[in-house]
Protein backbone atom coordinates (compact mmCIF):
# COMPACT_ATOMS: atom_id res chain seq x y z
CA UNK A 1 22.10 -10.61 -4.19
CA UNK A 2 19.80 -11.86 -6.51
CA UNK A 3 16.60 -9.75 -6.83
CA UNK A 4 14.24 -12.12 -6.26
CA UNK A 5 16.00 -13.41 -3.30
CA UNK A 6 16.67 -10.04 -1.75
CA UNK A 7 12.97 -9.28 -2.54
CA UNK A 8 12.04 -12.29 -0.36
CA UNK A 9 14.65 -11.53 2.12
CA UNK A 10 13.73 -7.38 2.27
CA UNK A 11 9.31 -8.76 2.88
CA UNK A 12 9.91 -11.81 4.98
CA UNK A 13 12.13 -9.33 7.14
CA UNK A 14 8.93 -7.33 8.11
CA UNK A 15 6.56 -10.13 9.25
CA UNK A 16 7.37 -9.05 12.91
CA UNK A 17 7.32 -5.23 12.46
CA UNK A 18 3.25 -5.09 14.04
CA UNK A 19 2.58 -1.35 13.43
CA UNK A 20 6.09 0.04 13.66
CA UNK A 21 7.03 2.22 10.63
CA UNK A 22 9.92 0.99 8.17
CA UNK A 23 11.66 1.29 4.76
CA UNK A 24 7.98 1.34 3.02
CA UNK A 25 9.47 2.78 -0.48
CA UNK A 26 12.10 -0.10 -0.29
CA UNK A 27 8.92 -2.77 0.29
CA UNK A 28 7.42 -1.21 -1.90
CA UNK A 29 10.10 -2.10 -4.43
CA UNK A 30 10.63 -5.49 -3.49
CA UNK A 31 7.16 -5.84 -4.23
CA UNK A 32 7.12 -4.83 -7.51
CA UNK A 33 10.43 -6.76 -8.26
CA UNK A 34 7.92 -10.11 -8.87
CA UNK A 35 6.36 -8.52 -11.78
CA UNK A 36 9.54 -7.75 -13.03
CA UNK A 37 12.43 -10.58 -12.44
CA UNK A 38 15.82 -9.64 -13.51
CA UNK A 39 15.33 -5.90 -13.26
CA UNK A 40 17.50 -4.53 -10.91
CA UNK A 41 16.80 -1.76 -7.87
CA UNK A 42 19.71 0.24 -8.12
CA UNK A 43 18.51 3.10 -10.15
CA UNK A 44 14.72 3.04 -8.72
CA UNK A 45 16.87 2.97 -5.19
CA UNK A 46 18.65 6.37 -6.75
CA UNK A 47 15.81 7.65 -7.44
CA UNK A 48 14.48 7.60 -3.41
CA UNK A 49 17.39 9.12 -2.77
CA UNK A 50 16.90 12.18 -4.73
CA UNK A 51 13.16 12.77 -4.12
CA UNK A 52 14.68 12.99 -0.47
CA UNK A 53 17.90 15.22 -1.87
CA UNK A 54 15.41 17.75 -3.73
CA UNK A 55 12.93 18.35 -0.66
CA UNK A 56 15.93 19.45 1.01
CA UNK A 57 17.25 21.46 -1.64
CA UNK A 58 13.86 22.87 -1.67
CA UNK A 59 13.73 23.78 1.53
CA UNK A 60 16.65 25.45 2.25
CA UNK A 61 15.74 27.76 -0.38
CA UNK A 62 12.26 28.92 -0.08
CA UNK A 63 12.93 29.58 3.44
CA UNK A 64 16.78 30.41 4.75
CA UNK A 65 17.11 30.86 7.75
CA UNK A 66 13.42 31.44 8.64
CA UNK A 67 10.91 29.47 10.35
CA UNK A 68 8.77 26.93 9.01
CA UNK A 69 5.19 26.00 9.43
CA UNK A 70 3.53 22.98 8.32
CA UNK A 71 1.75 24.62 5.41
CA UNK A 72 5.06 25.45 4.14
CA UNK A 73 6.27 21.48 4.94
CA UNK A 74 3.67 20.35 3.06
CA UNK A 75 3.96 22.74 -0.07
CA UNK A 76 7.33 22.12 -0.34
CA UNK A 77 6.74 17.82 -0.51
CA UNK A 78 3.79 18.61 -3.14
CA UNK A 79 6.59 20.96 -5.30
CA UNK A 80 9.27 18.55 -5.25
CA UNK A 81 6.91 15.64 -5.58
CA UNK A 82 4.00 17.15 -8.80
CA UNK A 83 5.89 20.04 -9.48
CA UNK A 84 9.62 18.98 -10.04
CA UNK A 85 9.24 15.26 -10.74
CA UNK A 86 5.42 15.48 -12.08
CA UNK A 87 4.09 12.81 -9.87
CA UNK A 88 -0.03 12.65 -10.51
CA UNK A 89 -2.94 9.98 -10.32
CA UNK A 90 -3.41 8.08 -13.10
CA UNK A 91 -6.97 9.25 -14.30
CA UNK A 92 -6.85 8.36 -17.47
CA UNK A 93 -6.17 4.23 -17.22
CA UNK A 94 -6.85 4.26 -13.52
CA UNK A 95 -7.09 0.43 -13.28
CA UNK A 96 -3.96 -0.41 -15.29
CA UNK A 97 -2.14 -2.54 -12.99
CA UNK A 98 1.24 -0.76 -13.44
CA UNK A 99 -0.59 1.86 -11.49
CA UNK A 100 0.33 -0.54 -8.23
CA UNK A 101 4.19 -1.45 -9.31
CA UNK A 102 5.60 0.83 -7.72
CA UNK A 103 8.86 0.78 -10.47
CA UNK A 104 6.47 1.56 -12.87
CA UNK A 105 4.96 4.17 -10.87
CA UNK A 106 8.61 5.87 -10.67
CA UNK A 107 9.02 5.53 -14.44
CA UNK A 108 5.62 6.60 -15.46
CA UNK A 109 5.28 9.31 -12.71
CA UNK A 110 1.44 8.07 -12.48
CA UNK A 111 -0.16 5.67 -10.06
CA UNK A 112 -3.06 4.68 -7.84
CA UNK A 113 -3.59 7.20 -4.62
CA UNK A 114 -1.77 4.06 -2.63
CA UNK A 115 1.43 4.13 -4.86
CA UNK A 116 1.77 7.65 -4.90
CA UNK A 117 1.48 7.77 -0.99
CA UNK A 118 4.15 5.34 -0.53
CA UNK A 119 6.02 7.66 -2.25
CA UNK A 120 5.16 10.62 -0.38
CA UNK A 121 5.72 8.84 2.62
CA UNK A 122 9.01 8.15 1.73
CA UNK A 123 9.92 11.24 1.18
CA UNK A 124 8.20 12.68 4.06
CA UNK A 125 10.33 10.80 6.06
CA UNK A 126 13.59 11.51 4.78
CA UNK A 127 13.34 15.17 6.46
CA UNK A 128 12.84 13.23 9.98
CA UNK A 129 8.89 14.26 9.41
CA UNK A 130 6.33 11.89 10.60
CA UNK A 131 4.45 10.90 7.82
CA UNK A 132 1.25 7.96 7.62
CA UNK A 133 -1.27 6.39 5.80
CA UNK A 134 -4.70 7.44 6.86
CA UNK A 135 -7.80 5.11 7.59
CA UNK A 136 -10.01 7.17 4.62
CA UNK A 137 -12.46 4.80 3.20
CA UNK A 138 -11.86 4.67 -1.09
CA UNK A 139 -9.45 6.94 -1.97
CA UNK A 140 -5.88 6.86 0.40
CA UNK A 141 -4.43 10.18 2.02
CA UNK A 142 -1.26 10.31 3.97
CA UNK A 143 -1.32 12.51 6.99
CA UNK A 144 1.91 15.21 7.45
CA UNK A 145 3.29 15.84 11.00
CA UNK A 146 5.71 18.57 11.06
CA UNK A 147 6.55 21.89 12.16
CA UNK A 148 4.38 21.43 15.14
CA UNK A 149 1.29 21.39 12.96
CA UNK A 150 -0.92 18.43 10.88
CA UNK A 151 -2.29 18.71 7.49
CA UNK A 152 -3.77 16.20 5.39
CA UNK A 153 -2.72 15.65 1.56
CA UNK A 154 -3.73 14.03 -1.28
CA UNK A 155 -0.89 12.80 -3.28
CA UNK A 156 -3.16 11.45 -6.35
CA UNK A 157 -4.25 15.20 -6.14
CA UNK A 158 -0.62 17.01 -6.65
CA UNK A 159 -0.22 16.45 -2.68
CA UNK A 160 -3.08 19.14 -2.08
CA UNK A 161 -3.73 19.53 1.63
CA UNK A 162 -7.48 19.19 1.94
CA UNK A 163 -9.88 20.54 4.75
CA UNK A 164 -12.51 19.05 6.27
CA UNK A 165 -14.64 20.94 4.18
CA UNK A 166 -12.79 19.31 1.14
CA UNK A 167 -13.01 15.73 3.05
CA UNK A 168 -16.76 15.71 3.05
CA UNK A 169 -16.44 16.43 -0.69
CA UNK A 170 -14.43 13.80 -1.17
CA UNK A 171 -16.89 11.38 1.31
CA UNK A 172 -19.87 12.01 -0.44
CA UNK A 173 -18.24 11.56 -4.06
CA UNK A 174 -17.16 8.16 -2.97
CA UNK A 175 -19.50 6.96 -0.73
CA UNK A 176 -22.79 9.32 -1.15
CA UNK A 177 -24.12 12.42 -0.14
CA UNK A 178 -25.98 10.57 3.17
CA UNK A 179 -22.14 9.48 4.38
CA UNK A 180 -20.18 10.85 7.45
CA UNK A 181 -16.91 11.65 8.53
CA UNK A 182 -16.32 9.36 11.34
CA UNK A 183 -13.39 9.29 13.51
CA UNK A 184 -11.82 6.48 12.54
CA UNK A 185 -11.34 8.20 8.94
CA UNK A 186 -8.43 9.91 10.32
CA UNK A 187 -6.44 6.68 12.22
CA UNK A 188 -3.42 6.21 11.21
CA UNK A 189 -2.92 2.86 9.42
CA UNK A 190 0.57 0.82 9.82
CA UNK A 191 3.15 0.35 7.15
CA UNK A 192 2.35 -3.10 6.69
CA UNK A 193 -1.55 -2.07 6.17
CA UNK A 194 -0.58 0.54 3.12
CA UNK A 195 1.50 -2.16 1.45
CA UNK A 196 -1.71 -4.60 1.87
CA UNK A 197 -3.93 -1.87 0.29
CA UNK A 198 -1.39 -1.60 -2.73
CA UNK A 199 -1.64 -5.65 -3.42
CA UNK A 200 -4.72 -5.74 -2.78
CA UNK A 201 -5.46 -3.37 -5.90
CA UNK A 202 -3.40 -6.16 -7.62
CA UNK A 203 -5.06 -8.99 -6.26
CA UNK A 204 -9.13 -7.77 -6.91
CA UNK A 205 -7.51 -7.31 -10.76
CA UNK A 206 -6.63 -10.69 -11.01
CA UNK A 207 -9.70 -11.99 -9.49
CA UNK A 208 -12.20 -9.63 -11.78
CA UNK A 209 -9.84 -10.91 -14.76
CA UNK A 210 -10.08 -14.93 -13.97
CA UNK A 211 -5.93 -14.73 -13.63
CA UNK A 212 -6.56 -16.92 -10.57
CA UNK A 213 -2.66 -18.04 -11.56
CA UNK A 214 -1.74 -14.58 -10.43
CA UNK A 215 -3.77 -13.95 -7.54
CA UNK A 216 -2.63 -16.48 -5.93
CA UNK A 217 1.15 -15.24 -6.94
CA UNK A 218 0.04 -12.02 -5.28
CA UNK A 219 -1.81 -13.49 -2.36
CA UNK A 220 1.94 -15.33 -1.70
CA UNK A 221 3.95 -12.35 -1.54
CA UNK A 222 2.05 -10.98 0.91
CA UNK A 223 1.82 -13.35 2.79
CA UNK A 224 5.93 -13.06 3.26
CA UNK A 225 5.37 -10.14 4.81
CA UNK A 226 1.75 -10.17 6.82
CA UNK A 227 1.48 -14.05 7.43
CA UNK A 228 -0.79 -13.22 10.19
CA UNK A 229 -3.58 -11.49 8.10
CA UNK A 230 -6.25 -14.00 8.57
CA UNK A 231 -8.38 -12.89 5.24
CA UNK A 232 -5.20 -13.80 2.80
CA UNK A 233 -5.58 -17.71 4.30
CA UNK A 234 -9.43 -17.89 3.33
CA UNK A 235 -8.86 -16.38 -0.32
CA UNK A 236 -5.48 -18.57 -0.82
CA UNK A 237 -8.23 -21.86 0.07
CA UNK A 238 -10.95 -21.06 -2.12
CA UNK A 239 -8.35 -19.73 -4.74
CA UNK A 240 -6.72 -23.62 -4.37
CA UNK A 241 -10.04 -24.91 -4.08
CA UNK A 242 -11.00 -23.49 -7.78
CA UNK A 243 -8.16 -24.67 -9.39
CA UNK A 244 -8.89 -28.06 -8.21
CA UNK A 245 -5.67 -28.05 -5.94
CA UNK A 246 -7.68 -29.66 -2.83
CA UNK A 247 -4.30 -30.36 -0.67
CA UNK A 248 -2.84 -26.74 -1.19
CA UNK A 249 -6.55 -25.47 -0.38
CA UNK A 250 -6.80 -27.67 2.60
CA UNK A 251 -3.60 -26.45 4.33
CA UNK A 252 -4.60 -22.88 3.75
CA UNK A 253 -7.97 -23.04 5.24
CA UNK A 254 -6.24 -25.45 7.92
CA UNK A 255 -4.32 -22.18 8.77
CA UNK A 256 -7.35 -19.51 8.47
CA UNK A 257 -9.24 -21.97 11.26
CA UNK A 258 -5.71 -21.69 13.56
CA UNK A 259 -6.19 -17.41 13.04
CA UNK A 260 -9.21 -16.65 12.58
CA UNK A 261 -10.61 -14.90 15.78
CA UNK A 262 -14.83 -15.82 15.17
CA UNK A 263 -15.79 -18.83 16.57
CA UNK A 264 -18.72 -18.52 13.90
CA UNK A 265 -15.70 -18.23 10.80
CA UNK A 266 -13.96 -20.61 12.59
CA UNK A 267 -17.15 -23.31 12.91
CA UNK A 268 -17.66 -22.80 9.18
CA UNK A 269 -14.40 -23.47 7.84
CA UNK A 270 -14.09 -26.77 9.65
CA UNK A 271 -17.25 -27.50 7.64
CA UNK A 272 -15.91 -26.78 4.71
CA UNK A 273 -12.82 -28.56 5.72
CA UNK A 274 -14.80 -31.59 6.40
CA UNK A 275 -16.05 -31.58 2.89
CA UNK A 276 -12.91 -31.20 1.01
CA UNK A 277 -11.44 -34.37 2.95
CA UNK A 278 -13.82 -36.08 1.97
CA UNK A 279 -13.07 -35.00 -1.53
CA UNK A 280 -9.45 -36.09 -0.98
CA UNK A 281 -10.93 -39.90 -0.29
């Protein structure tokens, strides 16, 4: 199959997943596949493979035989993940947008906190662990179920399992020393959510760098897979709407108005819809 097509095929397959989990690493991929046309997802499909192959390995021998905890779980993900395959956050060029493709993420071994969880996640999941994004505001953490226990890791962060002590670090660096955990910090967020979150970081790029060509590229591809996120309609119309492309921006904001759940969003884009007809005349 063509990569492109199998791309669309692979995204478009998960607009009626809701919150289930799925092949995230292999979204993830198809994802990337846009920015790169022609390149093929064999080996970067090999590579999956093996991240799952060496936790094994890695299991069965730091502990034969014995019992495992889920402080041992989650060392053993951070050494096969930083320590064998040198997986780290990108500090140094943090918004370079391969930091979001996540084939350049496997060839670079550096990416955004978002990339690097997919791939934790991944392999998380290989061992039958449950394994999820977190609801952390600025900086994404994956949550580890296994062994009976929970920890929290930070996979920008060499997969370091962080306390709550070293969460309200991480808070106040990010969002100020008067901020609070909250409760909803540690929700779990669907599969679908995480790959949002990695466009997204795609999508604000484009914006900040006037490639409104691209954003609305990006804005398309995830729509294959989340055509029921309300936001993505708005930014597709005003996106159109720029460009001077008054019919495509009508249809999308036609379709935010059929979504959109606030009668108040909802009065204001049939406004606005009102005016761009009138354009049209």
């Amino acid at each position: 199959m063509e990569s492109g097509t199998e791309a669309n095929a692979i995204l478009a397959g998960l607009a009626t997943c809701g919150a289930a989990p799925f092949d995230i690493a292999g979204a993830g991929l198809a994802l990337a596949s846009f920015d790169r046309p022609g390149v093929s997802f064999s080996w970067y499909r090999r590579h999956l493979s093996e991240l799952g192959e060496a936790l094994t390995e890695t299991l069965a021998d730091t502990a034969p035989g014995q019992d495992r905890d889920i402080a041992g779980c989650a060392m053993a993900l951070a050494q096969v993940m930083a320590g064998r395959f040198g997986y780290q956050g990108d500090e140094l060029t943090y918004d370079d947008m391969q930091n979001a493709n996540l084939m350049r993420v496997i060839e670079r071994r550096r990416g955004l906190p978002v990339a690097l969880g997919i791939l934790y996640i991944h392999t998380a999941r290989s061992q039958g662990w449950q394994a999820e994004g977190l609801n952390f505001p600025g900086h994404f953490l994956i949550r580890l179920q296994a062994a009976g226990g929970r920890a929290i890791l930070d996979p920008f962060h060499g997969g370091r399992a962080l306390e709550a002590v070293d969460l309200r670090q991480l808070l106040t660096a990010i969002a100020g020393q008067d901020a609070t955990l909250l409760p909803d910090y540690y929700e779990p967020v669907p599969d679908r959510d995480i790959l949002l979150r990695l466009q997204n970081n795609i999508l604000l790029r484009a914006m900040r760098q006037g490639e409104f060509e691209r954003a609305l590229s990006v804005i398309a591809r995830m729509l294959l897979f989340a055509p029921d996120h309300v936001p993505l309609w708005r930014e597709s119309a005003l996106i159109n709407a720029r460009l001077e492309r008054m019919g495509a921006a009508i249809e999308a904001l036609e379709r935010f108005v059929e979504l959109a759940p606030s009668s108040t969003e909802r009065h204001e884009a049939a406004a606005l819809l009102q005016a761009w007809r009138g354009r049209l005349n």
